[in-house]
Protein backbone atom coordinates (compact mmCIF):
# COMPACT_ATOMS: atom_id res chain seq x y z
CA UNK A 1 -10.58 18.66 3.58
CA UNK A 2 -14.01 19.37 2.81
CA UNK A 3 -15.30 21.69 -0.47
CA UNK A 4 -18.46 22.87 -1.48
CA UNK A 5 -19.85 22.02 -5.36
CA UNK A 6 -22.31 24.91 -6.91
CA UNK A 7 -24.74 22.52 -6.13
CA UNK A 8 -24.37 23.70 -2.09
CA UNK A 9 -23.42 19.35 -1.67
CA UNK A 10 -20.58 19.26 0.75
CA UNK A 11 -17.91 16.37 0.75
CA UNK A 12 -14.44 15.35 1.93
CA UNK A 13 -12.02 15.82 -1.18
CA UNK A 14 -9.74 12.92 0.60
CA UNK A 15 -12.91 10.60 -0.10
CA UNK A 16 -13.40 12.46 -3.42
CA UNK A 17 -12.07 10.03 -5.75
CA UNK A 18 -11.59 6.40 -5.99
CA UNK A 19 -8.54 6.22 -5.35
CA UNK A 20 -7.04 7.17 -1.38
CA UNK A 21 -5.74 10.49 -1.22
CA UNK A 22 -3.91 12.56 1.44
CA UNK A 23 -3.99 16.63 1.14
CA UNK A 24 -1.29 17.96 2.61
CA UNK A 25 -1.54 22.16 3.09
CA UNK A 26 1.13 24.71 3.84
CA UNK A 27 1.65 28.46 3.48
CA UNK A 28 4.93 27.94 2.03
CA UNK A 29 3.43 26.06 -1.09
CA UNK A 30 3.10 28.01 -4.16
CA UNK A 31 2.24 25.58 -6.52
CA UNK A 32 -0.48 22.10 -6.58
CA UNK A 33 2.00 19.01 -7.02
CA UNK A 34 0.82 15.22 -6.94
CA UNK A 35 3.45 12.28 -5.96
CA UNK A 36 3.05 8.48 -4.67
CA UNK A 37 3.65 7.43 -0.92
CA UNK A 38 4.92 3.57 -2.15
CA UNK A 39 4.82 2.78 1.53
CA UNK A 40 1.24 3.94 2.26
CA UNK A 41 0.36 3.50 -1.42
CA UNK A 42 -1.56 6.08 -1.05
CA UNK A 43 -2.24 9.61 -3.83
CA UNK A 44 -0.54 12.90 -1.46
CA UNK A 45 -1.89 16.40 -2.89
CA UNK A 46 0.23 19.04 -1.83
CA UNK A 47 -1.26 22.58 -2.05
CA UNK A 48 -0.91 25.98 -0.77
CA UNK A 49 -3.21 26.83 2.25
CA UNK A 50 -4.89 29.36 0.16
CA UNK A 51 -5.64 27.48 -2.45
CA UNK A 52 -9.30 27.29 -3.71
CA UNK A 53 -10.93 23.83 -3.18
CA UNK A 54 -12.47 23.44 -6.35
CA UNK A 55 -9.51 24.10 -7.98
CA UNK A 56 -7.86 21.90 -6.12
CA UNK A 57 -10.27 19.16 -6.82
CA UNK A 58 -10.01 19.63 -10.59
CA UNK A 59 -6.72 19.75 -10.63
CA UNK A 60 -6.67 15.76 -9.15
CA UNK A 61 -9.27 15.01 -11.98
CA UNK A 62 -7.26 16.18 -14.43
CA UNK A 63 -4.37 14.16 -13.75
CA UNK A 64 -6.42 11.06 -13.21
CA UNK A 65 -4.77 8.96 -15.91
CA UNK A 66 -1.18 9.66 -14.45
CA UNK A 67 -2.62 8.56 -10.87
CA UNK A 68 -4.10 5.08 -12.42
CA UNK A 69 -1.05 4.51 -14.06
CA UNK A 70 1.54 5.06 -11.32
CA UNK A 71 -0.89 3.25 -8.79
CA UNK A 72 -1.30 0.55 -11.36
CA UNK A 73 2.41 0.28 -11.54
CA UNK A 74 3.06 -0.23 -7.91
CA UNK A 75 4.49 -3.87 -6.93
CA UNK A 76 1.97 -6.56 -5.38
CA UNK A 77 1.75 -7.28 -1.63
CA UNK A 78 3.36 -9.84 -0.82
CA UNK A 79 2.34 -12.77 1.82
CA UNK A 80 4.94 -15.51 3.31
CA UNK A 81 4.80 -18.34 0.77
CA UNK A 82 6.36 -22.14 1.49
CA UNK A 83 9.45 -22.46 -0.17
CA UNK A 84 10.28 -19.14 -0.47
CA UNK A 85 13.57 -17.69 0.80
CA UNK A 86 13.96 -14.26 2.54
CA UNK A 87 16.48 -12.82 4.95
CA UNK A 88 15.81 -13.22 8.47
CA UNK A 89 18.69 -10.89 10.93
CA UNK A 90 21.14 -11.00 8.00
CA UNK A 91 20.72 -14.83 7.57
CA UNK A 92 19.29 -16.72 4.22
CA UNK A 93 15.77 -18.65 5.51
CA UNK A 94 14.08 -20.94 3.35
CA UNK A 95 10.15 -21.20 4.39
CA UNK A 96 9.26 -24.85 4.78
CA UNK A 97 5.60 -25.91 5.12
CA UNK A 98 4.50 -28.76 7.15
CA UNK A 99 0.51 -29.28 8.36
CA UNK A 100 2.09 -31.15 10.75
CA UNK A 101 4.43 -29.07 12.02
CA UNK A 102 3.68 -27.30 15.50
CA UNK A 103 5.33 -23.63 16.84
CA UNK A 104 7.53 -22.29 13.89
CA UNK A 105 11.05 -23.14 14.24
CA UNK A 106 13.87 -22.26 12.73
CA UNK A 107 16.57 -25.46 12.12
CA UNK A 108 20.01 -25.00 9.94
CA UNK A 109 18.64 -22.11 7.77
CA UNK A 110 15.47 -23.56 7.36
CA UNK A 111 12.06 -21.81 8.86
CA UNK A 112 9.36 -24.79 9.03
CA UNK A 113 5.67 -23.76 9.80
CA UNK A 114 2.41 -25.83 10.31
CA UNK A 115 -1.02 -25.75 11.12
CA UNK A 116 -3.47 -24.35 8.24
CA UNK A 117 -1.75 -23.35 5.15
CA UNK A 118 -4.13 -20.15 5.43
CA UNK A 119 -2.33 -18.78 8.36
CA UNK A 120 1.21 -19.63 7.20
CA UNK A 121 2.10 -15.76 6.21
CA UNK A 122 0.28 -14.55 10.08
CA UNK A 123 2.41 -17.33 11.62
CA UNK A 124 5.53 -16.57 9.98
CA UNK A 125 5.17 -12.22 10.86
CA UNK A 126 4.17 -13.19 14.43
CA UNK A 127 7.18 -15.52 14.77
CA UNK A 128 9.58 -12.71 13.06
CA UNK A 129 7.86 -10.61 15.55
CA UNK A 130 8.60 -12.34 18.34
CA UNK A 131 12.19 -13.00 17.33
CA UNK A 132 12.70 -9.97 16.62
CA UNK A 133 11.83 -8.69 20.01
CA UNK A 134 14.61 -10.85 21.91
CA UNK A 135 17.65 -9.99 19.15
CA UNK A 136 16.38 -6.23 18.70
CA UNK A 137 16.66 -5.67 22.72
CA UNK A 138 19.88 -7.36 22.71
CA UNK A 139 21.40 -5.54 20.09
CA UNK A 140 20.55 -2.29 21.16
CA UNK A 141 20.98 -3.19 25.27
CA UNK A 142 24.61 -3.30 23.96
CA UNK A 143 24.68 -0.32 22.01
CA UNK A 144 23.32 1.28 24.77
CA UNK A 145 25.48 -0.15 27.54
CA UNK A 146 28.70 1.63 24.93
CA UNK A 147 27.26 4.76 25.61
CA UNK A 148 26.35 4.33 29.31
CA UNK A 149 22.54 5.37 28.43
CA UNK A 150 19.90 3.18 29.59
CA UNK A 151 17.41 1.59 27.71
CA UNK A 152 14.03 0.58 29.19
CA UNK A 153 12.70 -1.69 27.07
CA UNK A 154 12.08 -2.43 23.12
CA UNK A 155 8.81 -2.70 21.08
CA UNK A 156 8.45 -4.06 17.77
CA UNK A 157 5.36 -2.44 15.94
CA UNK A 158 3.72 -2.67 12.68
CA UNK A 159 4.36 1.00 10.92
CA UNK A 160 3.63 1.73 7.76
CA UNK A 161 6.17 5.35 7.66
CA UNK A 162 8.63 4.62 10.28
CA UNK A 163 11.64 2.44 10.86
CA UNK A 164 12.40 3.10 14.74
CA UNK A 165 11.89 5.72 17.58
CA UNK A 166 13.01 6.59 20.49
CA UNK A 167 10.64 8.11 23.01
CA UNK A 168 11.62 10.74 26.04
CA UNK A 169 11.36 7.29 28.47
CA UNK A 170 14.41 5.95 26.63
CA UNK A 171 12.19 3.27 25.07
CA UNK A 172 13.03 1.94 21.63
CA UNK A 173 10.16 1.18 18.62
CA UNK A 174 11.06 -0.97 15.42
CA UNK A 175 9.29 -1.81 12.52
CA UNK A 176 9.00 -5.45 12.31
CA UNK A 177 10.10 -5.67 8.67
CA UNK A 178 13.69 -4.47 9.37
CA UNK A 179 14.14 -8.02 10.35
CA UNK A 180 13.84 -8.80 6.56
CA UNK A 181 17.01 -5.87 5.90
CA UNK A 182 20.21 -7.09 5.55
CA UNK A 183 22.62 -7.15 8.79
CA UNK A 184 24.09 -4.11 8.16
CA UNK A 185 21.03 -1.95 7.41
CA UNK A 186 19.32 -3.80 10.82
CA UNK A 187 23.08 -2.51 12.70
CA UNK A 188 22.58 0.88 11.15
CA UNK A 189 19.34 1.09 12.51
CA UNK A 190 20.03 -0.21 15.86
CA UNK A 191 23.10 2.30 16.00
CA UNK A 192 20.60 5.53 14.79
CA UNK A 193 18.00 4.85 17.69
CA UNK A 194 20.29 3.92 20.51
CA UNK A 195 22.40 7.37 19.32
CA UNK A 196 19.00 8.84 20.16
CA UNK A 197 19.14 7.84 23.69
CA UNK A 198 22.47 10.02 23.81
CA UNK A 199 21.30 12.84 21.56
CA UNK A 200 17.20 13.05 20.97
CA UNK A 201 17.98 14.85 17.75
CA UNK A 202 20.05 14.80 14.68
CA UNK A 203 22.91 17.11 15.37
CA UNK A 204 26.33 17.07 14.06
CA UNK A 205 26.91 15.07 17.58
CA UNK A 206 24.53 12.48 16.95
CA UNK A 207 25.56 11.57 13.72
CA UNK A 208 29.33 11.25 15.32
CA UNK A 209 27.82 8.88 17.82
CA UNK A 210 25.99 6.70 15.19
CA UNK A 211 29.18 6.50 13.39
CA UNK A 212 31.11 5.41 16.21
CA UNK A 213 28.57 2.52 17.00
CA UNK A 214 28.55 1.09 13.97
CA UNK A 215 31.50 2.41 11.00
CA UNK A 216 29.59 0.75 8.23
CA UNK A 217 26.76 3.19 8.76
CA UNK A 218 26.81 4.83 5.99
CA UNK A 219 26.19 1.31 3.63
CA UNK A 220 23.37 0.51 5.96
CA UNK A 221 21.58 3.55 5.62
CA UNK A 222 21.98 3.66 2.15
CA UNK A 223 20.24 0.09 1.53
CA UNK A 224 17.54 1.17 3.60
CA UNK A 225 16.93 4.30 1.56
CA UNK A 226 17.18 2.55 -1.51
CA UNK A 227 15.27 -0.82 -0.89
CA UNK A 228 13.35 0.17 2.12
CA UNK A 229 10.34 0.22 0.50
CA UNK A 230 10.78 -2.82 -0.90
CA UNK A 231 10.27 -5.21 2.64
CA UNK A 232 6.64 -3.14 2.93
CA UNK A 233 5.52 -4.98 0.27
CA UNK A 234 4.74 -7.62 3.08
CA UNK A 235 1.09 -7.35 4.68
């Protein structure tokens, strides 16, 4: 969103500050509010369509010590570290590093990884990637056989707002990090994008049908809302 200074200079108020920020605009707005996207990490402006620019921009300035703050206060990114232990499809993984160590592997609950220690965290995401691939399509090929739907294929993507889709072609998308949820958040999720293969919206009937693939919904969904953003803290 561009504005215009009295000096006639014209800039983008997104790249205004130093700090990124997203405007969202809307007719419906009546009022300027300011809020964190953890996920994004991003500064999102919300403003009435109407609204003059300039204003606009002074109203971000003005609340420029609240912005530092709450970015200031977001968590770290976090990388794949040896000897760290995460949760890989429900299951406790300790990260074992080896330079000598070839393809990751994962042996009794144990995830060793060589080569250079400064690819260990790209090593470990493409493995979880990989994995997650195989046991994602399987999971949801037998959700999907339940409801007699058919699912072309599975992708596993690198999102930074979304968990899962389901597109028109009856091809599922998953964030790779849901691999890092516990087993009944990665069920609930499964469950609420094969339901979409069934019902490509969420009606009363497609909440009915995620319930009836998986019963513990409910505690699944619930964890995801509620630590969700906690797995994007990895790069």
């Amino acid at each position: 969103m561009k504005i215009t200074l009295l000096t006639g200079k014209t800039f983008d108020l997104e790249n205004a500050f130093d700090f990124p920020l997203k405007v969202n605009t809307s007719y419906k707005l009546k009022r300027l509010s300011l809020r964190i996207d953890h996920k994004k990490r991003i500064v999102v402006l919300s403003m009435p369509k109407w609204y003059g620019k300039k204003k606009a921009f002074d109203f971000v300035n003005n609340h420029i010590d609240w912005i530092e703050q709450k970015l200031a206060e977001l968590p770290k990114m976090k990388d794949f570290e040896d000897g760290e232990e995460i949760s890989l499809f429900g299951n406790p993984v300790k990260i074992c590093y080896d330079s000598d160590f070839g393809a990751p592997r994962l042996i009794e609950n144990k995830l060793y990884v060589g080569g250079e220690k400064d690819f260990l965290h790209r090593r470990i995401k493409d493995y979880i990637k990989r994995e997650a691939k195989k046991e994602f399509f399987k999971k949801s090929q037998t959700l999907a056989e339940k409801l007699s739907c058919k699912l072309t294929g599975v992708t596993i993507k690198d999102t930074k707002s979304r968990w899962g889709s389901c597109s028109t072609l009856n091809h599922i998308n998953y964030n790779w990090r849901i691999a890092l949820a516990p087993s009944e958040t990665i069920d609930y999720l499964m469950a609420h994008e094969v339901a979409h293969l069934a019902h490509p919206d969420h009606s009363q009937a497609f909440w009915r049908t995620v319930d009836e693939l998986n019963p513990n919904a409910y505690a699944g969904k619930k964890w995801l809302e509620q630590h969700g953003n906690e797995l994007y803290l990895y790069r």
